[in-house]
C-alpha atoms as a PDB file:
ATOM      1  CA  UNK A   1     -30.576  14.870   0.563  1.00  0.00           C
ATOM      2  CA  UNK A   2     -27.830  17.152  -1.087  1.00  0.00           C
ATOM      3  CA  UNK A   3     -28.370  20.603  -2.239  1.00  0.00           C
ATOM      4  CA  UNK A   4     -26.080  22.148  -4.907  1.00  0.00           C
ATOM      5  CA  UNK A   5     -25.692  25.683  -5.468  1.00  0.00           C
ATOM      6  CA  UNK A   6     -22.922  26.904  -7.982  1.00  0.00           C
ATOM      7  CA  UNK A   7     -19.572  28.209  -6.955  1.00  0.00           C
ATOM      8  CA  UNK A   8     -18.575  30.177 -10.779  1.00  0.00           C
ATOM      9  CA  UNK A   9     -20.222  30.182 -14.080  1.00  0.00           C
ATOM     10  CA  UNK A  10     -18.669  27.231 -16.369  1.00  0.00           C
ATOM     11  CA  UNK A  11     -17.858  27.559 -20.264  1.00  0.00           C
ATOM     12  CA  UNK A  12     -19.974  25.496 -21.744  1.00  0.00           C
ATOM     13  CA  UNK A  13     -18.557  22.254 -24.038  1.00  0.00           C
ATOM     14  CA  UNK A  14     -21.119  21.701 -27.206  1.00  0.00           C
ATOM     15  CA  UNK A  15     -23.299  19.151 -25.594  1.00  0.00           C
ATOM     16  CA  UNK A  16     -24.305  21.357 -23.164  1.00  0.00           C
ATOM     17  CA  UNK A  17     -25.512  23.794 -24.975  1.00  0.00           C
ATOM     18  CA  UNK A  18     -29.377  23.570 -24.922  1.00  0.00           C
ATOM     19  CA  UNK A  19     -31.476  26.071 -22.714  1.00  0.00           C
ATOM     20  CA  UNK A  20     -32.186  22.889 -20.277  1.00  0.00           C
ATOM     21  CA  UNK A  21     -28.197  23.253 -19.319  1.00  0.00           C
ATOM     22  CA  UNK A  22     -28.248  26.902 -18.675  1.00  0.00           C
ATOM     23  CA  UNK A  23     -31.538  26.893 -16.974  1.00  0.00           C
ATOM     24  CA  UNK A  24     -30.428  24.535 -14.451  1.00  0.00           C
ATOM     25  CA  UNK A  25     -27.185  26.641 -14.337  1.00  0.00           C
ATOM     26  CA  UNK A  26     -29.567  29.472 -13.755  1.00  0.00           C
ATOM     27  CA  UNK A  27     -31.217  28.168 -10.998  1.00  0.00           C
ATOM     28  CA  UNK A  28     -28.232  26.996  -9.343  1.00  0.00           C
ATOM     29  CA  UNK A  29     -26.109  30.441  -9.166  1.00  0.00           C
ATOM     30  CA  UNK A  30     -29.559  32.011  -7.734  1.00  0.00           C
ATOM     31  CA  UNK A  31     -30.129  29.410  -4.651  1.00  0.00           C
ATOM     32  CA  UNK A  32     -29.336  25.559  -3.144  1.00  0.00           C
ATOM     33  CA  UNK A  33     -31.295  22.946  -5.281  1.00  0.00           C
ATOM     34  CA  UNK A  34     -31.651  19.262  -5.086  1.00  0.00           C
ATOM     35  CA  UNK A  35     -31.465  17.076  -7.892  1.00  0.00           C
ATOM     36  CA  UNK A  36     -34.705  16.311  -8.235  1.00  0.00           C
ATOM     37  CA  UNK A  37     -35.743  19.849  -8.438  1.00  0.00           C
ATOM     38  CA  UNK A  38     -33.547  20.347 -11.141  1.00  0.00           C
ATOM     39  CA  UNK A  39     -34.879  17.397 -13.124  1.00  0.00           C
ATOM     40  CA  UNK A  40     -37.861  19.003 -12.618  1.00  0.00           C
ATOM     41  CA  UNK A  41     -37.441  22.590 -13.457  1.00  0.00           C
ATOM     42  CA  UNK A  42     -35.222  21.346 -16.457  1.00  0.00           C
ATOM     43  CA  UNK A  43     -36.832  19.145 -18.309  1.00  0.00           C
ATOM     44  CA  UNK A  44     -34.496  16.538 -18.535  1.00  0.00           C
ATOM     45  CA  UNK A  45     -33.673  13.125 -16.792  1.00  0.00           C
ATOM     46  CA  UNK A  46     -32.110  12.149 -13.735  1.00  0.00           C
ATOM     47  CA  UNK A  47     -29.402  10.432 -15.182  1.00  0.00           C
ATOM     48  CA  UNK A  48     -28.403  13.607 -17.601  1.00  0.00           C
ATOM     49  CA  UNK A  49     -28.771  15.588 -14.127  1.00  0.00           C
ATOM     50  CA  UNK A  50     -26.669  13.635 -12.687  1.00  0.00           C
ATOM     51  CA  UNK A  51     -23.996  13.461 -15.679  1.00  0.00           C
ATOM     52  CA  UNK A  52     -24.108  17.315 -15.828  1.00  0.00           C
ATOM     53  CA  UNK A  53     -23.797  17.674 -12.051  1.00  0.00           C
ATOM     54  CA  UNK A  54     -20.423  15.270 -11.983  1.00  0.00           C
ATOM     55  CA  UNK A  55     -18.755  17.459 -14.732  1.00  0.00           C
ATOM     56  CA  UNK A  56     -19.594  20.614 -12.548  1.00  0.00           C
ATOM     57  CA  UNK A  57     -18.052  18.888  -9.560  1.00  0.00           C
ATOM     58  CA  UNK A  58     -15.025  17.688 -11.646  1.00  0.00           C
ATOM     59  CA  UNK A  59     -14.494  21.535 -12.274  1.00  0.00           C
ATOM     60  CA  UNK A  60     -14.792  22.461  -8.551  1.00  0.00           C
ATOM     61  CA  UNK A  61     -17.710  24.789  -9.911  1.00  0.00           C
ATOM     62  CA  UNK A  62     -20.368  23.327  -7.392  1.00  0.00           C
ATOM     63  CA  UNK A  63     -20.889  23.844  -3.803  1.00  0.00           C
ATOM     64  CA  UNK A  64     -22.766  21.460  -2.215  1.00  0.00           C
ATOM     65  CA  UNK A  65     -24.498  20.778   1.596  1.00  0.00           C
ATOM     66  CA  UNK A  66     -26.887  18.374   2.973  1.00  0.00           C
ATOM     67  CA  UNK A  67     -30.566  19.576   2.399  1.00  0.00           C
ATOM     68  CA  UNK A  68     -32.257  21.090   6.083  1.00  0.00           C
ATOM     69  CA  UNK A  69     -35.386  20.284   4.699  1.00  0.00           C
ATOM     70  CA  UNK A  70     -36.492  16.733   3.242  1.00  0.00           C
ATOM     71  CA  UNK A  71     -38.170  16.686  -0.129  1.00  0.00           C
ATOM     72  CA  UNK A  72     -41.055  14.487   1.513  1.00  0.00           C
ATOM     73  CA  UNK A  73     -42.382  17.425   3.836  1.00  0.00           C
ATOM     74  CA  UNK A  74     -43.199  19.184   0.768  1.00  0.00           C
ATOM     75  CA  UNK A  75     -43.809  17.084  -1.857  1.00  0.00           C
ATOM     76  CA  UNK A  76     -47.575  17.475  -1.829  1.00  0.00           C
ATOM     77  CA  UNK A  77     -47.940  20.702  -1.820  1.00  0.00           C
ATOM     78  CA  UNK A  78     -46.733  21.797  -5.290  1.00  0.00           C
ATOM     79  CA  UNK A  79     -46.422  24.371  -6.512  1.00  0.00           C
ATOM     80  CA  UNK A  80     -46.872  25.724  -2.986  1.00  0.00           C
ATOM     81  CA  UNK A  81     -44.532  23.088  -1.520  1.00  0.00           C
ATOM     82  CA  UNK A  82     -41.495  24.169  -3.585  1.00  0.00           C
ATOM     83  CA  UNK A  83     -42.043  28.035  -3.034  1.00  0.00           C
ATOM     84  CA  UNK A  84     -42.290  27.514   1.051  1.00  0.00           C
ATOM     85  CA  UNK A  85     -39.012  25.038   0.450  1.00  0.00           C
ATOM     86  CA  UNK A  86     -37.389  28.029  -1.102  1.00  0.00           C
ATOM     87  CA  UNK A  87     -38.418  30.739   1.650  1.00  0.00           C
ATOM     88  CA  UNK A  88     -37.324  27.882   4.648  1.00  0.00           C
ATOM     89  CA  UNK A  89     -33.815  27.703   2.802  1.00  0.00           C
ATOM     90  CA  UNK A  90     -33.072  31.237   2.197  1.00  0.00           C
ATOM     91  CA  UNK A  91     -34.179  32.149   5.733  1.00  0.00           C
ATOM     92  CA  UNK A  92     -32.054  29.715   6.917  1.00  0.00           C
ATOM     93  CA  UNK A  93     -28.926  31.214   4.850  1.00  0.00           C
ATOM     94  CA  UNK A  94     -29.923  34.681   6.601  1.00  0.00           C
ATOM     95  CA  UNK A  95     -31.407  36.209   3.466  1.00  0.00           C
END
């Protein structure tokens, strides 16, 4: 699975607007997420993840890697689950 983290803060076009754009936005300048997590997080659907994501990577704003850890090891232990995803990640980065 793909993480996403972003590379430079975007001007927004009118359709991106809402608070569900900037939170993801948010989210991504502070750490690697997966799509799902920012479906999640944001409120909105895949597909308008994925929409927003593709514009971001039109822009060269994203930067993206393959996921060290797989959403399944986790996914039944939320809230818990996404925390110790988090703390895996950014210990892997050397944070």
């Amino acid at each position: 699975m793909k993480e996403y983290r972003l590379a430079s803060w975007p001007e927004l076009a009118p359709p991106y607007h809402r608070t569900a754009y900037r939170r993801m936005l948010s989210d991504m300048s502070h750490r690697f997420v997966t799509l799902p997590q920012l479906a999640e997080t944001s409120g909105l659907r895949r597909l308008e993840v994925r929409h927003f994501m593709d514009m971001l990577e039109s822009r060269g704003m994203l930067v993206e890697r393959e996921s060290a850890v797989t959403e399944s090891m986790f996914g039944s232990l939320r809230p818990f689950g996404g925390w110790l995803r988090r703390a895996i990640s950014s210990a892997a980065d050397g944070r």
